[in-house]
C-alpha atoms as a PDB file:
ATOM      1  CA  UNK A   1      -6.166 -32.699 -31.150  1.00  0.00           C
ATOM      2  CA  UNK A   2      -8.029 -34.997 -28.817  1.00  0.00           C
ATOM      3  CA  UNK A   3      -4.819 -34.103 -26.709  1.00  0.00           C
ATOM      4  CA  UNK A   4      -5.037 -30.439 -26.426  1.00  0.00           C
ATOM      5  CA  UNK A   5      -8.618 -30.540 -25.651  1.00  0.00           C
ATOM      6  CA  UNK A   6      -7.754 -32.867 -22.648  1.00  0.00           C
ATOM      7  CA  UNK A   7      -4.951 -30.619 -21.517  1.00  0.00           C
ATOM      8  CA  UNK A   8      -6.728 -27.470 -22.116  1.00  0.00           C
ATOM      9  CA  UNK A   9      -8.959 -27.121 -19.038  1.00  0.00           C
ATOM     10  CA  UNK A  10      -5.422 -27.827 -16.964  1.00  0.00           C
ATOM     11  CA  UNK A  11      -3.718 -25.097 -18.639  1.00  0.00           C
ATOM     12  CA  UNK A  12      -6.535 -22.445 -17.908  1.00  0.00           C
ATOM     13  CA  UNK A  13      -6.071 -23.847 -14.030  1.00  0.00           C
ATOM     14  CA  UNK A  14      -2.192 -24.042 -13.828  1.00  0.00           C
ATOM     15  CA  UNK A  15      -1.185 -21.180 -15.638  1.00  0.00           C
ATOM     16  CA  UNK A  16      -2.284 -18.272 -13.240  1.00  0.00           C
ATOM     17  CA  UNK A  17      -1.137 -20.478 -10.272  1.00  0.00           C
ATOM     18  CA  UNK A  18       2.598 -20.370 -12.021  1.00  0.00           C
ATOM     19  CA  UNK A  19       2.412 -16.976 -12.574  1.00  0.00           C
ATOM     20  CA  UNK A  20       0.158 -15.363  -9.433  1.00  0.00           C
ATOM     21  CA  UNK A  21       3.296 -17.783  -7.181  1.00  0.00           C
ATOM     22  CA  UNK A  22       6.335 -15.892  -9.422  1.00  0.00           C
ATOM     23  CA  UNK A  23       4.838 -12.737  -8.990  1.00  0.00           C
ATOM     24  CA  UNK A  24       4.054 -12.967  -5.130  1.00  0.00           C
ATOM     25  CA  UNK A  25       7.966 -14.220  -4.916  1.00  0.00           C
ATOM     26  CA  UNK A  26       9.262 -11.134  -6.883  1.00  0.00           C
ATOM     27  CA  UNK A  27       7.085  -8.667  -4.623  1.00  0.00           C
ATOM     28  CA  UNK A  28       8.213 -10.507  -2.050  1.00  0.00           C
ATOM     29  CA  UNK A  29      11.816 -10.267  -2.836  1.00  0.00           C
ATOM     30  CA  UNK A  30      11.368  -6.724  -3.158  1.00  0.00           C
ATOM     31  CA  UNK A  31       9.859  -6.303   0.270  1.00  0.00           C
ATOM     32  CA  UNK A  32      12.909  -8.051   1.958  1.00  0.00           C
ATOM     33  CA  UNK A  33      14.834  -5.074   0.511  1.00  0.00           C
ATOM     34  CA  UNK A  34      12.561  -2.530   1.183  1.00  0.00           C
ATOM     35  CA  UNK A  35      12.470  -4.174   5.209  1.00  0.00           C
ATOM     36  CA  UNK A  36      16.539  -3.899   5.055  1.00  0.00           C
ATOM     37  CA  UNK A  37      16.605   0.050   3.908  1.00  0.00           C
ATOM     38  CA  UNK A  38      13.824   0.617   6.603  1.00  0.00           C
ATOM     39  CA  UNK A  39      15.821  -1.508   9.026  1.00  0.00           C
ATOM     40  CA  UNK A  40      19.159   0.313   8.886  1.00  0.00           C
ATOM     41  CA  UNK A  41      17.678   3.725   7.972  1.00  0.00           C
ATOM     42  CA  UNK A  42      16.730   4.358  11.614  1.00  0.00           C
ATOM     43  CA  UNK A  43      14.090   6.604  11.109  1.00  0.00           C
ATOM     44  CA  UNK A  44      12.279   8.077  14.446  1.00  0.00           C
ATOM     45  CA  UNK A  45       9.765   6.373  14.331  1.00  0.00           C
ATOM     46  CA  UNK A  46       7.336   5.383  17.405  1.00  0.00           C
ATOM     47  CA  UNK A  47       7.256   1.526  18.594  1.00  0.00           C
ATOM     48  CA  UNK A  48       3.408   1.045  17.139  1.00  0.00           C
ATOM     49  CA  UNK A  49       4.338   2.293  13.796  1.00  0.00           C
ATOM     50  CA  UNK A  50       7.557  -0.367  13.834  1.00  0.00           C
ATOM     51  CA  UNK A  51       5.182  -2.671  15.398  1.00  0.00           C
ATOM     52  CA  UNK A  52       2.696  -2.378  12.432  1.00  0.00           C
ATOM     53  CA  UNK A  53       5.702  -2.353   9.821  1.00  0.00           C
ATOM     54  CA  UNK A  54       7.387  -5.787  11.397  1.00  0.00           C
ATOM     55  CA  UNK A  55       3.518  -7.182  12.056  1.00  0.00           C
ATOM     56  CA  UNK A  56       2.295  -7.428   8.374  1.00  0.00           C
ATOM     57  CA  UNK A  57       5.634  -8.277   7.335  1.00  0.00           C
ATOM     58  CA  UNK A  58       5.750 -11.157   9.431  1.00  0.00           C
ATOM     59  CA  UNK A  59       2.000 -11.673   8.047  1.00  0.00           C
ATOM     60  CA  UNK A  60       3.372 -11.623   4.618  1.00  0.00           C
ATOM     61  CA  UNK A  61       6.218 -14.660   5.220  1.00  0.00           C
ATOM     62  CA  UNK A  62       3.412 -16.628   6.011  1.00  0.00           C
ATOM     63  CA  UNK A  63       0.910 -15.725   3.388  1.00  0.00           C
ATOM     64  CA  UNK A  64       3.651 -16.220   0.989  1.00  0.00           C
ATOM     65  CA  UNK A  65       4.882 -19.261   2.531  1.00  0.00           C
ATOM     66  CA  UNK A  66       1.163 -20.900   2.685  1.00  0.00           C
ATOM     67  CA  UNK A  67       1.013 -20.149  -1.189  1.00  0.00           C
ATOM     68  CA  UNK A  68       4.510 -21.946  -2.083  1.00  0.00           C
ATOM     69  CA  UNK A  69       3.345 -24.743  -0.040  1.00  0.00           C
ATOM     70  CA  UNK A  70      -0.426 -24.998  -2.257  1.00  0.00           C
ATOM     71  CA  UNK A  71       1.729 -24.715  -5.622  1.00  0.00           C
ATOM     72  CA  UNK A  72       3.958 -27.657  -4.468  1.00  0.00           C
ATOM     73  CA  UNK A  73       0.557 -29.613  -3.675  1.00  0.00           C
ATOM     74  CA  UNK A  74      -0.950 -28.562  -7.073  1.00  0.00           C
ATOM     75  CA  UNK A  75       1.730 -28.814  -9.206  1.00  0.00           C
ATOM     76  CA  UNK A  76       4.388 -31.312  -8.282  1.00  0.00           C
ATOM     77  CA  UNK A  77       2.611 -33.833  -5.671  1.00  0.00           C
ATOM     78  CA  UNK A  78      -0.610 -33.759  -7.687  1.00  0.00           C
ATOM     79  CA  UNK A  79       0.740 -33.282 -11.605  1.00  0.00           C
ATOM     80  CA  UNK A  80      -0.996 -34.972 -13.996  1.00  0.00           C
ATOM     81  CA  UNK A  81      -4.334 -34.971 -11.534  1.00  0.00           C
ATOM     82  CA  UNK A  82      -7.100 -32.931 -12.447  1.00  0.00           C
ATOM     83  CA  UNK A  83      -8.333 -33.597  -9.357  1.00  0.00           C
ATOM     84  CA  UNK A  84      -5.674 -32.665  -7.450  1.00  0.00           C
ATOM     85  CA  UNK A  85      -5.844 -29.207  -8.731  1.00  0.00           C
ATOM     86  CA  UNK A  86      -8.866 -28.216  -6.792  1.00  0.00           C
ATOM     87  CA  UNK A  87      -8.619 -30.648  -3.852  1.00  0.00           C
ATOM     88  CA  UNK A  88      -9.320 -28.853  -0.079  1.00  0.00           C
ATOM     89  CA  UNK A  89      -6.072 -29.901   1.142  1.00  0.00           C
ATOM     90  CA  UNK A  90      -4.042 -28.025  -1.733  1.00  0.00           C
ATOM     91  CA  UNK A  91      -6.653 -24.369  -1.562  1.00  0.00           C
ATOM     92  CA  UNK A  92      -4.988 -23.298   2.040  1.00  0.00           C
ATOM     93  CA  UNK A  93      -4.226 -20.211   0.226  1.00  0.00           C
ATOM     94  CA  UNK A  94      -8.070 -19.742  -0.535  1.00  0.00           C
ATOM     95  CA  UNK A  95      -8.766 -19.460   3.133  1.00  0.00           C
ATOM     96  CA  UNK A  96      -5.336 -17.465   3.716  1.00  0.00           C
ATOM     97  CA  UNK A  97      -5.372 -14.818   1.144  1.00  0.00           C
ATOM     98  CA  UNK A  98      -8.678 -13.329   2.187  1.00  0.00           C
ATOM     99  CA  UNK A  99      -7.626 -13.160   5.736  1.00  0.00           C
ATOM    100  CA  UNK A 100      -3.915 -11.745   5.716  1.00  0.00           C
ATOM    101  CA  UNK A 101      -5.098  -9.259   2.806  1.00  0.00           C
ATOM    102  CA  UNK A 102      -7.757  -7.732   5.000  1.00  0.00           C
ATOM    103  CA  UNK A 103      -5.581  -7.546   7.553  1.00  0.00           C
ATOM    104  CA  UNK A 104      -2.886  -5.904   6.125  1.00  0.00           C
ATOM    105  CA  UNK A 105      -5.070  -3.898   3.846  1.00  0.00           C
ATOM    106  CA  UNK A 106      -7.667  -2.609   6.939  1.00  0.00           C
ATOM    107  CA  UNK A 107      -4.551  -2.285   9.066  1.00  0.00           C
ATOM    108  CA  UNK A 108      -1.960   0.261   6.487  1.00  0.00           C
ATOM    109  CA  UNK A 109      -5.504   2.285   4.881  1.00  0.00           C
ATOM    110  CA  UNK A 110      -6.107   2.900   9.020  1.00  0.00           C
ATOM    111  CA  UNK A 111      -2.227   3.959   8.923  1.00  0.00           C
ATOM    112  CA  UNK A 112      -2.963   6.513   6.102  1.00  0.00           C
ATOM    113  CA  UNK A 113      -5.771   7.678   7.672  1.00  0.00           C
ATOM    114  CA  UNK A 114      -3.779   8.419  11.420  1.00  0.00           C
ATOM    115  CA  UNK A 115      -0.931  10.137   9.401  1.00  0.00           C
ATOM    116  CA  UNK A 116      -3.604  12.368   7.824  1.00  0.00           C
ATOM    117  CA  UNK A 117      -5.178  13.368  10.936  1.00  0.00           C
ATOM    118  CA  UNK A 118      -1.966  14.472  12.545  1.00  0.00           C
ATOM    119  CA  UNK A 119      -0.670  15.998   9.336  1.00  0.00           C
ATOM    120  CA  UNK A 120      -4.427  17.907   8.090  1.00  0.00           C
ATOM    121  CA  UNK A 121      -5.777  18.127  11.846  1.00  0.00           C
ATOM    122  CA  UNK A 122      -9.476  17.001  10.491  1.00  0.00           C
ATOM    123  CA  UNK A 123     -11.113  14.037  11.532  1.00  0.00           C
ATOM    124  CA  UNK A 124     -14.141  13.824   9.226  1.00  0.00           C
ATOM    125  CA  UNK A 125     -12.177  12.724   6.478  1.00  0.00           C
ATOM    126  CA  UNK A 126      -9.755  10.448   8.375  1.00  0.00           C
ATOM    127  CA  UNK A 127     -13.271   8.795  10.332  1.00  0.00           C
ATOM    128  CA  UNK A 128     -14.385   7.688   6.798  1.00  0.00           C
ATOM    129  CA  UNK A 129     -11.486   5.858   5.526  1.00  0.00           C
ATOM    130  CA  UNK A 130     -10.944   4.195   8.865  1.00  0.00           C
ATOM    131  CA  UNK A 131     -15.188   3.216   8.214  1.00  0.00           C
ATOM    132  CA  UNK A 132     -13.989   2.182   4.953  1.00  0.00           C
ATOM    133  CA  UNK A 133     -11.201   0.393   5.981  1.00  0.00           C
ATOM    134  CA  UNK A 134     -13.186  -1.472   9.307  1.00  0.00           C
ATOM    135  CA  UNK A 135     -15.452  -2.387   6.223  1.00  0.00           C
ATOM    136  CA  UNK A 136     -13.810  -4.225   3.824  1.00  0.00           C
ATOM    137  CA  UNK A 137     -11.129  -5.648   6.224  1.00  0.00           C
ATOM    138  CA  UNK A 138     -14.396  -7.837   7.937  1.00  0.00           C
ATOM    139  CA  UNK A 139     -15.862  -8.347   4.488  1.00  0.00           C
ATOM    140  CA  UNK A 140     -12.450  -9.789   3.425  1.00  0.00           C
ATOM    141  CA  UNK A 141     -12.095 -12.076   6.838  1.00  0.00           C
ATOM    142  CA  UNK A 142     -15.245 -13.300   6.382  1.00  0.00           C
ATOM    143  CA  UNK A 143     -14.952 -14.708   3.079  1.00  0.00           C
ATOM    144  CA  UNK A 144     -11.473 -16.447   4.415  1.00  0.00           C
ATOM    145  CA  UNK A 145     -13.873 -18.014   6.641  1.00  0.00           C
ATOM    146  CA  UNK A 146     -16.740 -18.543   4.121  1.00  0.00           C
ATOM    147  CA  UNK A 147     -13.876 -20.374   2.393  1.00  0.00           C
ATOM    148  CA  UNK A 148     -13.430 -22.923   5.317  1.00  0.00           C
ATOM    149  CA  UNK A 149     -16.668 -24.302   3.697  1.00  0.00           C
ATOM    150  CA  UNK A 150     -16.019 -24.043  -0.005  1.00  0.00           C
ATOM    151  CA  UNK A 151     -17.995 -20.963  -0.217  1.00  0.00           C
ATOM    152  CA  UNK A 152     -17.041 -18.034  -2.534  1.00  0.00           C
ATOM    153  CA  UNK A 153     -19.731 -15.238  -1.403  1.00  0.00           C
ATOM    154  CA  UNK A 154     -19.908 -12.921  -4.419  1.00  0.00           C
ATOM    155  CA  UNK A 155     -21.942 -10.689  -2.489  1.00  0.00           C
ATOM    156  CA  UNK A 156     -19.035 -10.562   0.361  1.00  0.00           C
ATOM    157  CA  UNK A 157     -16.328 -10.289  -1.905  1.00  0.00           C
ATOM    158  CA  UNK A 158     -17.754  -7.513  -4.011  1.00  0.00           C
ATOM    159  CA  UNK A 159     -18.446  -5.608  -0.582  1.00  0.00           C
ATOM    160  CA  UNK A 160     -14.184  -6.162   0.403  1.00  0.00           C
ATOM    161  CA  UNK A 161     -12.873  -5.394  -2.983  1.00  0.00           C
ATOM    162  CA  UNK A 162     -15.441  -2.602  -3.775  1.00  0.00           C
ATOM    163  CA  UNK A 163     -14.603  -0.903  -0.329  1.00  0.00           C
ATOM    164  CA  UNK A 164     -10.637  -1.603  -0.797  1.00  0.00           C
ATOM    165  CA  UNK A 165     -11.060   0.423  -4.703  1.00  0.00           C
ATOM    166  CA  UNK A 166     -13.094   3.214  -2.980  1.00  0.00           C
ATOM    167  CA  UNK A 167     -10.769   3.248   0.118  1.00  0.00           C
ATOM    168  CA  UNK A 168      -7.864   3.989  -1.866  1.00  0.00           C
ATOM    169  CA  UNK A 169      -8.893   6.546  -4.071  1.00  0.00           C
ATOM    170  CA  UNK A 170      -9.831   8.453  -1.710  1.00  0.00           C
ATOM    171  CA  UNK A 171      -6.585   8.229   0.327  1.00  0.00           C
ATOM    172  CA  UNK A 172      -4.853   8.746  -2.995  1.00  0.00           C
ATOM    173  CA  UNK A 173      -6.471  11.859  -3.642  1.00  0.00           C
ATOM    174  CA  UNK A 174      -7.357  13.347  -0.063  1.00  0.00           C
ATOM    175  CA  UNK A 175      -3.637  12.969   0.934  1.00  0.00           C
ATOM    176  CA  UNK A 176      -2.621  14.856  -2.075  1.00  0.00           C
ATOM    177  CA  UNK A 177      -5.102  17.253  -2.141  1.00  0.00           C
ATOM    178  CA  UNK A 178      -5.590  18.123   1.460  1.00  0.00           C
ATOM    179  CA  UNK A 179      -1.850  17.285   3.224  1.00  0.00           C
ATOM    180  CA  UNK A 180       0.831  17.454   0.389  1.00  0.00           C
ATOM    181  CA  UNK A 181      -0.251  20.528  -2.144  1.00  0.00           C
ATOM    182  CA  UNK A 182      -1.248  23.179   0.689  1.00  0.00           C
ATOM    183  CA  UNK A 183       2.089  22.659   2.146  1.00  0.00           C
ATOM    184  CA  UNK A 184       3.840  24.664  -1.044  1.00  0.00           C
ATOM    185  CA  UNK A 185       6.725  26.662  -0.232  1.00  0.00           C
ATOM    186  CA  UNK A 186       7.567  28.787  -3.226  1.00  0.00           C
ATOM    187  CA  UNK A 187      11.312  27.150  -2.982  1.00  0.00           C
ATOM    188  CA  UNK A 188      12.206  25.064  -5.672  1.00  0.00           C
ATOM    189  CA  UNK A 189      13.868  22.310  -3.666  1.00  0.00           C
ATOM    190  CA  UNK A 190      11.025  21.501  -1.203  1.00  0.00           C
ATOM    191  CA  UNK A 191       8.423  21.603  -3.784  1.00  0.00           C
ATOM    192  CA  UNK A 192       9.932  19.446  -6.157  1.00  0.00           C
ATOM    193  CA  UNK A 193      10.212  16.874  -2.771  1.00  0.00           C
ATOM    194  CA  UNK A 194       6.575  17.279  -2.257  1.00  0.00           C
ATOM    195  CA  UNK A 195       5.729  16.816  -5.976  1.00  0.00           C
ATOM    196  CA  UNK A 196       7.238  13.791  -5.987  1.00  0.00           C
ATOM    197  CA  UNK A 197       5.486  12.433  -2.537  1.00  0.00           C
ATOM    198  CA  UNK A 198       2.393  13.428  -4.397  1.00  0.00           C
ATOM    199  CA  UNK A 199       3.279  11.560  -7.292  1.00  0.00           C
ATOM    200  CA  UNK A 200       4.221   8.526  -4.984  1.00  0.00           C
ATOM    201  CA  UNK A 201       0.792   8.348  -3.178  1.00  0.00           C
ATOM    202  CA  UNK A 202      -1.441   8.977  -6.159  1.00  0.00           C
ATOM    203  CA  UNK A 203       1.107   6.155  -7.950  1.00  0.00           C
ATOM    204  CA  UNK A 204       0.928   3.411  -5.571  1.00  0.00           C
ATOM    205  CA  UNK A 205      -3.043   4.525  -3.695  1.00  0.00           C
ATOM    206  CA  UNK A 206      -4.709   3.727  -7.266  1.00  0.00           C
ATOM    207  CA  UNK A 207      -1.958   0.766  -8.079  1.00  0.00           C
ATOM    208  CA  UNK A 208      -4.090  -1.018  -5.569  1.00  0.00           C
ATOM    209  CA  UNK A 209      -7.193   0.328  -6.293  1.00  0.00           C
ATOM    210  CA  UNK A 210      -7.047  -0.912 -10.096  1.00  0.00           C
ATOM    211  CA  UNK A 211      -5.691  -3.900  -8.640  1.00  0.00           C
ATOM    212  CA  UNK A 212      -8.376  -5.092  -6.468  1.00  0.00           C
ATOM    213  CA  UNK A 213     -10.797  -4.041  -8.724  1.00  0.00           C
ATOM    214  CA  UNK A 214      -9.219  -6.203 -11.812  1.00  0.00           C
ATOM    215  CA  UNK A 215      -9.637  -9.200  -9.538  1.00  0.00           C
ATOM    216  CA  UNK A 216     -13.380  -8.594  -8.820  1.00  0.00           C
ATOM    217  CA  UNK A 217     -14.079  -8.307 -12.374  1.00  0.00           C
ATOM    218  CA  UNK A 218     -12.214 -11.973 -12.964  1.00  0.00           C
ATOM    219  CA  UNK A 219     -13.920 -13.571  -9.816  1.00  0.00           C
ATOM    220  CA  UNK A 220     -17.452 -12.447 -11.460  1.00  0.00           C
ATOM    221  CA  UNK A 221     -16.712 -13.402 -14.931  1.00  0.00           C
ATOM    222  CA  UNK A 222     -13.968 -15.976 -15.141  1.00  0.00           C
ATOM    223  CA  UNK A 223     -14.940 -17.897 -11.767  1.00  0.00           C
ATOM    224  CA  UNK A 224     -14.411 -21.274 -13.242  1.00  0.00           C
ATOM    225  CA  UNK A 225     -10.801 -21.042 -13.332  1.00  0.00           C
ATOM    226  CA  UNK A 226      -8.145 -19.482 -11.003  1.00  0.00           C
ATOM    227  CA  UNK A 227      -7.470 -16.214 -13.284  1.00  0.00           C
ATOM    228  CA  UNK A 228      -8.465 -14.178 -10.165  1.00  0.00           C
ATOM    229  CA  UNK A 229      -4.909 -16.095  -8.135  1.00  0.00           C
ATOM    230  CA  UNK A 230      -2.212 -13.453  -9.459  1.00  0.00           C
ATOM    231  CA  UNK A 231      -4.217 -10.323  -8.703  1.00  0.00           C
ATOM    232  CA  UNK A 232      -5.422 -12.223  -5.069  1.00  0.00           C
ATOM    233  CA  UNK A 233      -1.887 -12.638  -4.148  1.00  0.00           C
ATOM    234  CA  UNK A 234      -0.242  -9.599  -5.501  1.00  0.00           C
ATOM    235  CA  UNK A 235      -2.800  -7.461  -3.675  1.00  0.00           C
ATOM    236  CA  UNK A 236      -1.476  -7.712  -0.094  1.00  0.00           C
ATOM    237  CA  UNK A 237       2.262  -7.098  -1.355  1.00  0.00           C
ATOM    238  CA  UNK A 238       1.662  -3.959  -3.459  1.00  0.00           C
ATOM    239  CA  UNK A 239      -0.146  -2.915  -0.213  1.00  0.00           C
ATOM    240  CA  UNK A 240       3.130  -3.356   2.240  1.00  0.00           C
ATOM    241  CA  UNK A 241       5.652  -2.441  -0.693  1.00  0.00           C
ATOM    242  CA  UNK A 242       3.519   0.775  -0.980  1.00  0.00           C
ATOM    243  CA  UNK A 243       3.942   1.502   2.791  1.00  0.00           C
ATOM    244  CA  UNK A 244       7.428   0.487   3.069  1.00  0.00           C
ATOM    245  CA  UNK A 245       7.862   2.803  -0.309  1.00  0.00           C
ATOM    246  CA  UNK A 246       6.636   5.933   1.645  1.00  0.00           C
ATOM    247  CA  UNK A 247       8.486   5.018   4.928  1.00  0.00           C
ATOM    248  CA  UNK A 248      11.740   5.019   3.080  1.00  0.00           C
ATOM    249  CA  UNK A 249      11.480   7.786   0.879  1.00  0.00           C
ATOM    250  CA  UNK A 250      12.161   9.901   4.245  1.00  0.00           C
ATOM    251  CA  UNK A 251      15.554   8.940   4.439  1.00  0.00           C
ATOM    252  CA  UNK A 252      16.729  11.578   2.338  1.00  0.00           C
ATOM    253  CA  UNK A 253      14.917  14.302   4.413  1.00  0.00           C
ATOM    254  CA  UNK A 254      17.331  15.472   7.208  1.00  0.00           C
ATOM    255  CA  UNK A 255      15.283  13.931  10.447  1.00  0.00           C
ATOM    256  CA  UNK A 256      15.101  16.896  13.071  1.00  0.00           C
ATOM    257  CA  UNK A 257      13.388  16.596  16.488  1.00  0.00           C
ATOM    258  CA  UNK A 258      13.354  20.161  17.101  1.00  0.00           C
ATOM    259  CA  UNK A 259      11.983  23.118  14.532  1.00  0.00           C
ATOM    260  CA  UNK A 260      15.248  24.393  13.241  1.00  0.00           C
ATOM    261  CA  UNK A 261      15.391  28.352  11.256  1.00  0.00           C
ATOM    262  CA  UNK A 262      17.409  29.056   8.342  1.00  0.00           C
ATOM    263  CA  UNK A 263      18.985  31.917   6.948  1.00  0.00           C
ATOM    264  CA  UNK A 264      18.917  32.725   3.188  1.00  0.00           C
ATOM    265  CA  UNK A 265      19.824  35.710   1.254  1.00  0.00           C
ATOM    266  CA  UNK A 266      17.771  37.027  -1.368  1.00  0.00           C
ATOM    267  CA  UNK A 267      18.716  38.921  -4.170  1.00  0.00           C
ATOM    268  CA  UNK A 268      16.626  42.168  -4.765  1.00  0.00           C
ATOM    269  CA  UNK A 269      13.810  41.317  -7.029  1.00  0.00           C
ATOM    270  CA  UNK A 270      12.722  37.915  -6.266  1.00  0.00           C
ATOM    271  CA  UNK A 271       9.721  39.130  -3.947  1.00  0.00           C
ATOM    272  CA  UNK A 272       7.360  41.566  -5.839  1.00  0.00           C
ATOM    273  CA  UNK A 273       7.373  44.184  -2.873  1.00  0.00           C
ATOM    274  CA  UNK A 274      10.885  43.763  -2.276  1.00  0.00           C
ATOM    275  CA  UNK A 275      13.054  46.854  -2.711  1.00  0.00           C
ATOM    276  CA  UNK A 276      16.601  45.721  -1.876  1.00  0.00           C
ATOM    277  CA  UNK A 277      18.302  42.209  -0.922  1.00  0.00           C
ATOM    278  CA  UNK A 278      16.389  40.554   2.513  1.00  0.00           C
ATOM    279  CA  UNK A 279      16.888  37.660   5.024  1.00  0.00           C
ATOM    280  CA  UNK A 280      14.176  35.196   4.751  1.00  0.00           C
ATOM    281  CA  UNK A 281      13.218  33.084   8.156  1.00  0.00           C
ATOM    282  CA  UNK A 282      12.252  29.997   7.421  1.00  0.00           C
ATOM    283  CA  UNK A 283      10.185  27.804  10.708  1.00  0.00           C
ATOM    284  CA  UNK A 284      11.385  24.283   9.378  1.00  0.00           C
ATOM    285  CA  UNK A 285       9.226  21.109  11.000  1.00  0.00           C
ATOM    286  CA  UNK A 286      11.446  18.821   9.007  1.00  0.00           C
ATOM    287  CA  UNK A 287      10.230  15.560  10.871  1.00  0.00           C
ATOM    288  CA  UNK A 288       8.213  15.852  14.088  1.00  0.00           C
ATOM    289  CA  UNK A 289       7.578  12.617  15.922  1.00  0.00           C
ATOM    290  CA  UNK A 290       5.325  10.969  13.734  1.00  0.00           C
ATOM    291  CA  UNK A 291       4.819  13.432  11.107  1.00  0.00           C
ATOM    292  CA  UNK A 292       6.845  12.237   7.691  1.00  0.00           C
ATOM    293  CA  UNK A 293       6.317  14.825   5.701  1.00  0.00           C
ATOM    294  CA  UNK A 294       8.665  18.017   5.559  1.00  0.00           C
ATOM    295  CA  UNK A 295       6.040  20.965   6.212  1.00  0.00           C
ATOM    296  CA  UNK A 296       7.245  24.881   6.355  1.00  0.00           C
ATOM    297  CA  UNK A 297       5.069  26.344   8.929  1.00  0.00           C
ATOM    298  CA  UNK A 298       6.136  29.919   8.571  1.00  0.00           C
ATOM    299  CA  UNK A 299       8.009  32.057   6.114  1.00  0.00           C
ATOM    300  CA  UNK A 300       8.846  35.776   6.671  1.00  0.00           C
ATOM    301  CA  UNK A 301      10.636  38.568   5.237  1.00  0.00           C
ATOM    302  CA  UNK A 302      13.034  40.643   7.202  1.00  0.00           C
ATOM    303  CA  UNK A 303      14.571  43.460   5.801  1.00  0.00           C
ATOM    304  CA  UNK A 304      17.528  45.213   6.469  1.00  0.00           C
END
């Protein structure tokens, strides 16, 4: 007995480090295959949207490796010392997590928001998120710095986390709402591609949102141990996986730089004024430049 009560405190300190370090590794695995579909997909995309995709990529090797390195302090050069555990030299990833997070975070919610004002031409809603964004992306760099000093400001961290929830709800639901369900088509095939982009944003938008908002709740109430490490360092990941997710879903939309018209025949019956068979034009904006959603921009009926 006397040795489970000496082991005990340990346990509630190693325990979420094991786990929080497999779980960033499995995200991270999954990212490496998400960067090799976007890699060889060779989508049009311009040189500061590869710039941004490469950029918190590269960001996320390092976070990643910074973490491994902590976990190898804590649990194999330190094991058996209590001490060890919360030594400065082995919390690098307490000063690194709040940083590349905030980064990456700030950085693909200001992504969301650019794609939205190019997609819904309206920059009230777009000028929040980025606010948003700006927000908790300095909240979240500060506390990486607060945590030079040993300093966990709960007053900081509820001001990043709160702002990352908020952020990305209301991406989640603006671009579904305002970009993705006014662009119906009445054609089976291209709504049933937008339903699912809907479902994708909503999906991964309040995956991080519930997310970040689970590891506010352990950093108020379970602050004595590191519960708070596997949400902290599967935040960033679901962020870029969620991006990457998006990015390559458009490889099985047929990339065209110019608006291209199709011809389809109609059998009599399928429009309600229709009185005989008709040609339907369809004004196809498949991908424009930076646009990555399929939009119809103009339907018609022509009859003969």
């Amino acid at each position: 007995m006397a040795t489970m009560q000496a082991t005990s405190p340990t346990i509630q300190l190693t325990a979420p480090l094991i786990l929080g370090n497999e779980f960033n590794w499995a995200l991270y695995g999954i990212l490496l295959v998400q960067m090799y579909i976007y890699a060889r997909a060779g989508t049009p995309d311009t040189r500061t949207v590869k710039r941004i995709v490469y950029g918190i990529f590269i960001l996320e090797t390092v976070q990643t490796g910074i973490a491994t390195y902590d976990s190898y302090e804590q649990l194999a050069v330190g094991w058996g010392n209590y001490d060890g555990l919360i030594a400065p030299r082995s919390q690098l990833v307490l000063i690194c997590l709040p940083i590349t997070t905030g980064i990456t975070s700030s950085t693909i919610q200001c992504f969301y928001a650019w794609r939205m004002y190019i997609i819904g031409k309206s920059r009230v809603l777009p000028a929040g998120i980025v606010v948003l964004a700006l927000v908790q992306g300095v909240a979240a760099i500060a506390q990486g710095f607060l945590a030079v000093f040993g300093i966990q400001a709960l007053p900081v961290i509820a001001i990043w986390l709160g702002a990352t929830a908020l952020c990305d709800i209301l991406i989640s639901c603006s671009m579904a709402w305002l970009v993705l369900s006014k662009n119906r088509t009445g054609f089976k095939h291209t709504d049933t591609m937008i339903n699912k982009l809907i479902c994708l944003v909503i999906e991964t938008g309040f995956a991080t949102a519930i997310l970040a908002i689970v590891m506010l709740c352990l950093l108020i109430y379970l602050r004595d141990n590191f519960s708070y490490m596997p949400p902290s360092l599967l935040l960033s990941k679901c962020y870029c996986n969620s991006m990457l997710l998006l990015l390559n879903n458009r490889v099985s939309v047929t990339y065209k730089r110019k608006p291209s018209v199709y011809d389809s025949r109609l059998p009599a019956g399928d429009e309600a004024d229709a009185s005989g068979p008709g040609i339907i034009h369809v004004s196809l904006e498949a991908f424009n430049g930076d646009i990555e959603f399929a939009r119809v921009l103009s339907t018609k009926v022509v009859r003969n």
